[in-house]
Protein backbone atom coordinates (compact mmCIF):
# COMPACT_ATOMS: atom_id res chain seq x y z
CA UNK A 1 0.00 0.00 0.00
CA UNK A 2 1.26 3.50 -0.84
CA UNK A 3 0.29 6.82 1.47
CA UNK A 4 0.72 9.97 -0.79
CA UNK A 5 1.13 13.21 1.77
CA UNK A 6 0.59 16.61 -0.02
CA UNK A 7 0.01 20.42 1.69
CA UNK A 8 -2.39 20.74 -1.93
CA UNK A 9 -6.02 20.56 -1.36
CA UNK A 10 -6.73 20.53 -4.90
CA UNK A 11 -4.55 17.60 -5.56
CA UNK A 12 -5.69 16.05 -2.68
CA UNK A 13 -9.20 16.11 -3.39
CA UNK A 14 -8.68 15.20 -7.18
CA UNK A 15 -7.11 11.86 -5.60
CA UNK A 16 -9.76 11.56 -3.04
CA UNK A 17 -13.02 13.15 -3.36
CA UNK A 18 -14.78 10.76 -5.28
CA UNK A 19 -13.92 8.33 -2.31
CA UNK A 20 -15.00 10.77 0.33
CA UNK A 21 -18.10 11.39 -1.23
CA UNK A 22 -18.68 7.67 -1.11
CA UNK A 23 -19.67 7.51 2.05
CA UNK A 24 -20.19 10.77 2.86
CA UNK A 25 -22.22 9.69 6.63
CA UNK A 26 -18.83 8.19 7.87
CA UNK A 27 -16.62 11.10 6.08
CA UNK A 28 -18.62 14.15 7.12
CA UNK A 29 -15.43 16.04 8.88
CA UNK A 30 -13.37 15.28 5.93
CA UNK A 31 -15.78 16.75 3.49
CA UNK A 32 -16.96 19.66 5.87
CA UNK A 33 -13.07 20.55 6.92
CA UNK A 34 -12.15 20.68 3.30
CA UNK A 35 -14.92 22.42 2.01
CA UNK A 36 -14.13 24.95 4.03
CA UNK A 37 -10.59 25.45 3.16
CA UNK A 38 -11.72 25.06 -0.13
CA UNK A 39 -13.68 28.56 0.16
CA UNK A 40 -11.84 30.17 2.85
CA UNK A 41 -8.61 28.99 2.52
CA UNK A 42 -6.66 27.60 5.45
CA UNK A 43 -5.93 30.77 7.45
CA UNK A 44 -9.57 29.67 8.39
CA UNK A 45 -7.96 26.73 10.44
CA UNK A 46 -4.05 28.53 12.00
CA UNK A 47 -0.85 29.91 10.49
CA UNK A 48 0.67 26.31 9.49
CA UNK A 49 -0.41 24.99 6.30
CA UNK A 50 -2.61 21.53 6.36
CA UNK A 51 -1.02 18.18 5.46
CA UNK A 52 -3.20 15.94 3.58
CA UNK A 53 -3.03 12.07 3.18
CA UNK A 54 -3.98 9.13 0.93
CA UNK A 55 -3.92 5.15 0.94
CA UNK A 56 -3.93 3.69 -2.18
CA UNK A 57 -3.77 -0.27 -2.99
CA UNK A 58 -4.30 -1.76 -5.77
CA UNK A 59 -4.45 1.68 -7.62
CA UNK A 60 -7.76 2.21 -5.61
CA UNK A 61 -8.10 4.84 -2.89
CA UNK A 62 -8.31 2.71 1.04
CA UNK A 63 -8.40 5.64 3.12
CA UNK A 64 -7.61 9.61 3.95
CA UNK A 65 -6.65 12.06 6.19
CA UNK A 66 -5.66 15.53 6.79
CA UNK A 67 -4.13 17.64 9.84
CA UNK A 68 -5.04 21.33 10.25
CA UNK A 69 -2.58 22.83 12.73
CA UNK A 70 -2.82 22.86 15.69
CA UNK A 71 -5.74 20.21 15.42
CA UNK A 72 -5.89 16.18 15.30
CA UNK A 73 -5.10 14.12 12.68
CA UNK A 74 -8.26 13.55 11.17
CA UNK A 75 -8.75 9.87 9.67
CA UNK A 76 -11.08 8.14 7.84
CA UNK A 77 -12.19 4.40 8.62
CA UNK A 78 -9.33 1.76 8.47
CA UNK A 79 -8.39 -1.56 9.85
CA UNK A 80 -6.29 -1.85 12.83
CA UNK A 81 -3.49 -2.83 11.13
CA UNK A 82 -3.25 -0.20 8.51
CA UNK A 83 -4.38 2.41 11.53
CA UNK A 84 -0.92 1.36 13.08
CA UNK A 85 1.32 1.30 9.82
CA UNK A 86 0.29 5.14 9.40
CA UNK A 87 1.21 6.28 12.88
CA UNK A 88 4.35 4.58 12.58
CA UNK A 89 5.06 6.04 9.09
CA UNK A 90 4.42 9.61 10.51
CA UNK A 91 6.41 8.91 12.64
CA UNK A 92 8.95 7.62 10.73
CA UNK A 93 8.53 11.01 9.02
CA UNK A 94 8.94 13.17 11.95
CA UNK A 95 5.64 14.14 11.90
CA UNK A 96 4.64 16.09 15.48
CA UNK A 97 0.93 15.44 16.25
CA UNK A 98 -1.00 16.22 19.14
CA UNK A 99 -3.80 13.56 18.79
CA UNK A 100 -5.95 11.27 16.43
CA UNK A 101 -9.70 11.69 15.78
CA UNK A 102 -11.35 8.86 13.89
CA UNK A 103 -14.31 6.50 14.50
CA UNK A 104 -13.56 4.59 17.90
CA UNK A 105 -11.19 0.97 16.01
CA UNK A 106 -9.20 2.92 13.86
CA UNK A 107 -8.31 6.04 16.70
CA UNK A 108 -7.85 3.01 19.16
CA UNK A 109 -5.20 1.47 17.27
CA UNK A 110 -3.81 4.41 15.60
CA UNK A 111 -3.30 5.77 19.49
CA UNK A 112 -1.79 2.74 20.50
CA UNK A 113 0.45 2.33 17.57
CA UNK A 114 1.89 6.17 18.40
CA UNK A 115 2.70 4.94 21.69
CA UNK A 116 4.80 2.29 21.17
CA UNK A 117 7.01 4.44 18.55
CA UNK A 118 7.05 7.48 20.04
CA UNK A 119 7.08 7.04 23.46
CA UNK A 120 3.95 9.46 23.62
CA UNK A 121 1.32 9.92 26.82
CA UNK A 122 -2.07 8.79 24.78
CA UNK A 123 -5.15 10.30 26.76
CA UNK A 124 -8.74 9.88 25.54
CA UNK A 125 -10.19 13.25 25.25
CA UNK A 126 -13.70 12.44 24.07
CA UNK A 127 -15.57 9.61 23.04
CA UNK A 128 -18.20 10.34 21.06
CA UNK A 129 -21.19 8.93 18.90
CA UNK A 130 -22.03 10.23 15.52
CA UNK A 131 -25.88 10.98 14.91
CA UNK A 132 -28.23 10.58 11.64
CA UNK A 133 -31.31 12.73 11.48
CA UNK A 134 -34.64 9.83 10.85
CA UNK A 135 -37.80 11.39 11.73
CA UNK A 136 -37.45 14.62 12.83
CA UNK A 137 -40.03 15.16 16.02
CA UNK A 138 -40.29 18.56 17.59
CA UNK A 139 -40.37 19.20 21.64
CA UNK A 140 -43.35 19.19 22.69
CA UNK A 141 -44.76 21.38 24.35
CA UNK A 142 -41.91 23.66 22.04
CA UNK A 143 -40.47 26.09 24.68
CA UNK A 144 -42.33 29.75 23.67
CA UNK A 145 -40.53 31.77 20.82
CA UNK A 146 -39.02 31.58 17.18
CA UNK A 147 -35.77 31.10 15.23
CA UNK A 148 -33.82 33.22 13.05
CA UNK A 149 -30.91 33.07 10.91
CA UNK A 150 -27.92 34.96 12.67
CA UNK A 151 -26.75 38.27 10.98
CA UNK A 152 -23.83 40.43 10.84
CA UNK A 153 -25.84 42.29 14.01
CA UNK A 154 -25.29 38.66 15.83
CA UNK A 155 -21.64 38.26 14.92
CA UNK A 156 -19.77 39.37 18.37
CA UNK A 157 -22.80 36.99 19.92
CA UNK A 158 -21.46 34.04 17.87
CA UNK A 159 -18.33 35.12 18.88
CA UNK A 160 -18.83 35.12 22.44
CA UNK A 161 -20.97 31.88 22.32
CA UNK A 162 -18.87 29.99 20.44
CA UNK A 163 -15.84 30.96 23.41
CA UNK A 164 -18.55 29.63 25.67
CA UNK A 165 -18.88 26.78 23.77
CA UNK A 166 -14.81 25.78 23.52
CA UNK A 167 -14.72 26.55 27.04
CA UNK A 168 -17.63 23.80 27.76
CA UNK A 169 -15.50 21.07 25.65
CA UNK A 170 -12.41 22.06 27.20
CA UNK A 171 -10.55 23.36 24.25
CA UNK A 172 -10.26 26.99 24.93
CA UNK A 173 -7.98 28.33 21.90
CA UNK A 174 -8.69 25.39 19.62
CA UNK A 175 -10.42 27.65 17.19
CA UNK A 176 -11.04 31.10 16.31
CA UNK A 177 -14.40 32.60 17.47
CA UNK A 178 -14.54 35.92 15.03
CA UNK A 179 -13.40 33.54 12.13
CA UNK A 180 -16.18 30.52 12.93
CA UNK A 181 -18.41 33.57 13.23
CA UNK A 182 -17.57 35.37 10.26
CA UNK A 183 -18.40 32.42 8.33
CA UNK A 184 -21.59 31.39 9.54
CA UNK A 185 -23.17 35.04 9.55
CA UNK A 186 -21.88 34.83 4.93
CA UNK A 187 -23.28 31.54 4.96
CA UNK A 188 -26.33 31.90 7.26
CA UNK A 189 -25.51 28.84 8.94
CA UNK A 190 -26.26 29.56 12.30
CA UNK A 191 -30.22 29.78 13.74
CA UNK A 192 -30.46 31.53 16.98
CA UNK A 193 -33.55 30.44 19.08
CA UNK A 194 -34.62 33.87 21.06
CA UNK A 195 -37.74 34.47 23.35
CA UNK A 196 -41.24 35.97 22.26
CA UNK A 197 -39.66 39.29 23.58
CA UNK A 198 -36.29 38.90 20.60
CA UNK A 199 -33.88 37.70 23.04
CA UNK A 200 -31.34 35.26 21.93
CA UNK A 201 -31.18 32.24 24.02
CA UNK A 202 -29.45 29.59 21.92
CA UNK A 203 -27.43 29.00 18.81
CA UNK A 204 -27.79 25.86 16.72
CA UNK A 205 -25.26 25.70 13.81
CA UNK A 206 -24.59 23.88 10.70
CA UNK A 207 -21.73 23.41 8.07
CA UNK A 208 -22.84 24.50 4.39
CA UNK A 209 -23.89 21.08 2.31
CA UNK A 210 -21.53 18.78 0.90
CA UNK A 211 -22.06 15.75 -1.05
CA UNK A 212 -25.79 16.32 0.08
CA UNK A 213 -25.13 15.80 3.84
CA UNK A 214 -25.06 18.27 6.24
CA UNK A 215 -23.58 18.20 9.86
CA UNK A 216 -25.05 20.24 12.23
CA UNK A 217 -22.71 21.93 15.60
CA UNK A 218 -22.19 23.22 17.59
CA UNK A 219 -25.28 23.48 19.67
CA UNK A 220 -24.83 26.11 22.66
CA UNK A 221 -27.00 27.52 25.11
CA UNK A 222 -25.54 29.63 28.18
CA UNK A 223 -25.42 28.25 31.31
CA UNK A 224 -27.96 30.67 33.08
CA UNK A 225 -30.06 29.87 30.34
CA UNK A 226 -30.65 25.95 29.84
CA UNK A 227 -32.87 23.54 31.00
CA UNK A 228 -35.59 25.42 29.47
CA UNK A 229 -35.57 23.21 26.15
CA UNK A 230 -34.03 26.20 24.66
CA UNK A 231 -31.37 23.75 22.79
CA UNK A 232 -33.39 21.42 21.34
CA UNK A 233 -36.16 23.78 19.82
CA UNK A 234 -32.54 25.38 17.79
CA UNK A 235 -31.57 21.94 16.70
CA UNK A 236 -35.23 21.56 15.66
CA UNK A 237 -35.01 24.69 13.48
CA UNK A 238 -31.51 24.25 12.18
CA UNK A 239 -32.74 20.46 11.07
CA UNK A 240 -35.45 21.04 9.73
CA UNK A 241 -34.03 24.23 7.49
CA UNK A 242 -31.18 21.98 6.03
CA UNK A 243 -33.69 19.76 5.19
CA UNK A 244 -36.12 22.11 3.55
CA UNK A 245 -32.63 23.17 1.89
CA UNK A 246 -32.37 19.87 -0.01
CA UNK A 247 -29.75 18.22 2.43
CA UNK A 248 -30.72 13.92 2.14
CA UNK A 249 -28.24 13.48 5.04
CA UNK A 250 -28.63 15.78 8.63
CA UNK A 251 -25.77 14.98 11.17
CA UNK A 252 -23.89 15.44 14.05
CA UNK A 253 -21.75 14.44 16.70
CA UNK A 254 -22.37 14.43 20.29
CA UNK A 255 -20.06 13.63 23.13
CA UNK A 256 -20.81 10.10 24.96
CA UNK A 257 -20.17 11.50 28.23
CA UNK A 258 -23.54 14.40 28.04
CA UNK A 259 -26.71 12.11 28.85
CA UNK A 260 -27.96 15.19 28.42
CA UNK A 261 -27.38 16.31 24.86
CA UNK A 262 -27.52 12.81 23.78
CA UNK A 263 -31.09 12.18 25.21
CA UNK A 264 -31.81 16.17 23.47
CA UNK A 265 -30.76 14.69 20.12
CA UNK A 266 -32.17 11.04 19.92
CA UNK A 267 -35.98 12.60 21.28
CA UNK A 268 -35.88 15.06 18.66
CA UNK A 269 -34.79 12.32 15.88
CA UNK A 270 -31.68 11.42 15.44
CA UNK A 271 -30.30 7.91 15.61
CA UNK A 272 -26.71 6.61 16.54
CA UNK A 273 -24.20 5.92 13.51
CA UNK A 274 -21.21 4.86 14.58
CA UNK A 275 -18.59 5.94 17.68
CA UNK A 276 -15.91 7.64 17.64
CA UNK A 277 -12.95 8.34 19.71
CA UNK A 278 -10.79 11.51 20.27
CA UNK A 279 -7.15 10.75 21.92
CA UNK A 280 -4.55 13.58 22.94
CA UNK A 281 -0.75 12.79 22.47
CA UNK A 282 1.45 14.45 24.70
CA UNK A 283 5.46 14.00 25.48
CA UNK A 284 7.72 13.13 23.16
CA UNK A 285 7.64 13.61 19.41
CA UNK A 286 9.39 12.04 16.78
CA UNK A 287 12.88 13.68 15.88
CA UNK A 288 12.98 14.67 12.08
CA UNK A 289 13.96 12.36 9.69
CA UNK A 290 18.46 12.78 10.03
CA UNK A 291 19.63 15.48 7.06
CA UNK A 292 16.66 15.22 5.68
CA UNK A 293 13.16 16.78 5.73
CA UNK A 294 9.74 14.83 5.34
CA UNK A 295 8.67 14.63 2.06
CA UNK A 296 5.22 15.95 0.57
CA UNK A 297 3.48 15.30 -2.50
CA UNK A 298 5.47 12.48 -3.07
CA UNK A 299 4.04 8.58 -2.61
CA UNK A 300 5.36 6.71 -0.14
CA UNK A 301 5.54 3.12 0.21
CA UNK A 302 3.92 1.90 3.92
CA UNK A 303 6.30 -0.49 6.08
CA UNK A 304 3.91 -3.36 7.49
């Protein structure tokens, strides 16, 4: 099996897309993530430039992934063994990462794999379970007001919600607020659920579709103001409009450890997918590659 590693989405996505948008439940992040560089380039994501990777055998694409400093590694589905060939080739590389995110096998062995070469701590950060819209059912009773699309009057709101929001996950500085905001207010993808009166009290938000699926997140609500069913009636709204929008898959991901948003998200439709697992590396990191530096947009044959 060959990995090709390239920092060019275009050539990336001319070797891949067609197998991304094969399965395009199991791929949302890789389709959302690169859509978005696709139309905002990657100063949307952090200075560094993405890396981008491919498994080919048999002259057939296997698998893909791509990094967007100072995030995960971001990998599609892939057995156990070939999870644990990649981590050591990146390592092999000299390839610094500070985690894997991938559906719960392949992180699992990926994560484990990293360990042994690197002599890395592995922590799991998150399990979580990927959600499929079926029949969407509204709260009932609904709690009293209306959605709206968020506009560029809403934009230091996103901003300050979606702080709120990293702080809740425990990421603080993982993203940037004005530049998630910006985006959403162009693309009107974020409904805000506010009170008869025009007060915001929730944000429900979506990615724009891709390969006819769209993944919906985050969902926030302020802590002084949940446990009014403030979040679900958003995820209602934002559902239901990507829907009416033409979208024939609705998704997201919730973490396994919330009862809370889970139960939210199954009463108002949606059904369990797959897991998923999030691990954080930290400690040592492979040393580059001796008088040499890694090489991109070049094949490179897998040791097994």
């Amino acid at each position: 099996m060959t990995w090709y590693l390239t920092e060019d989405l275009d050539g990336f996505l001319g070797r891949a897309g067609s197998f991304l948008r094969s399965r395009p439940v199991l791929h949302t992040v890789q389709l959302t993530v690169t859509e978005r560089l696709r139309a905002y380039g990657s100063a949307a994501y952090g200075d560094e430039a993405p890396v981008f990777g491919v498994l080919e055998r048999g002259g057939a694409v296997r698998a893909a992934w791509f990094r967007t400093p100072p995030h995960w590694l971001t990998l599609t589905p892939l057995a156990a063994e070939d999870a644990a060939a990649l981590a050591v080739h990146l390592a092999d590389l000299g390839h610094p990462l500070p985690g894997v995110s991938a559906d719960r096998g392949t992180a699992v062995a990926f994560a484990e794999a990293w360990r042994r070469c690197t002599g890395a701590e592995v922590t799991l950060w998150q399990h979580q379970r990927l959600y499929r819209l079926g029949e969407l059912t509204a709260p009932d009773p609904m709690p009293p007001g209306r959605s709206r699309v968020a506009g560029k009057a809403d934009r230091e709101l996103l901003v300050r919600w979606f702080r709120g929001f990293l702080d809740d996950v425990g990421k603080t500085g993982a993203g940037d607020p004005e530049a998630w905001a910006d985006a959403r207010v162009e693309h009107g993808g974020a409904l805000l659920w506010e009170t008869p009166d025009g007060v915001p009290v929730s944000v429900a938000a979506a990615h724009p579709r891709v390969a006819g699926q769209v993944r919906v997140g985050p969902v926030y609500t302020p802590p002084e103001l949940r446990g009014h069913g403030y979040a679900a009636a958003a995820t209602v709204a934002v559902s239901r409009a990507a829907r009416e929008a033409g979208a024939e898959e609705v998704l997201l991901f919730a973490d396994l450890a919330n009862p809370t948003s889970n139960g939210v998200y199954q009463r108002v439709g949606y059904r369990g997918v797959a897991d998923f697992a999030v691990y954080d590396f930290t400690g040592p990191q492979p040393p580059p590659p001796q008088g040499q530096s890694s090489s991109r947009d070049q094949p490179s044959p897998v040791r097994r």
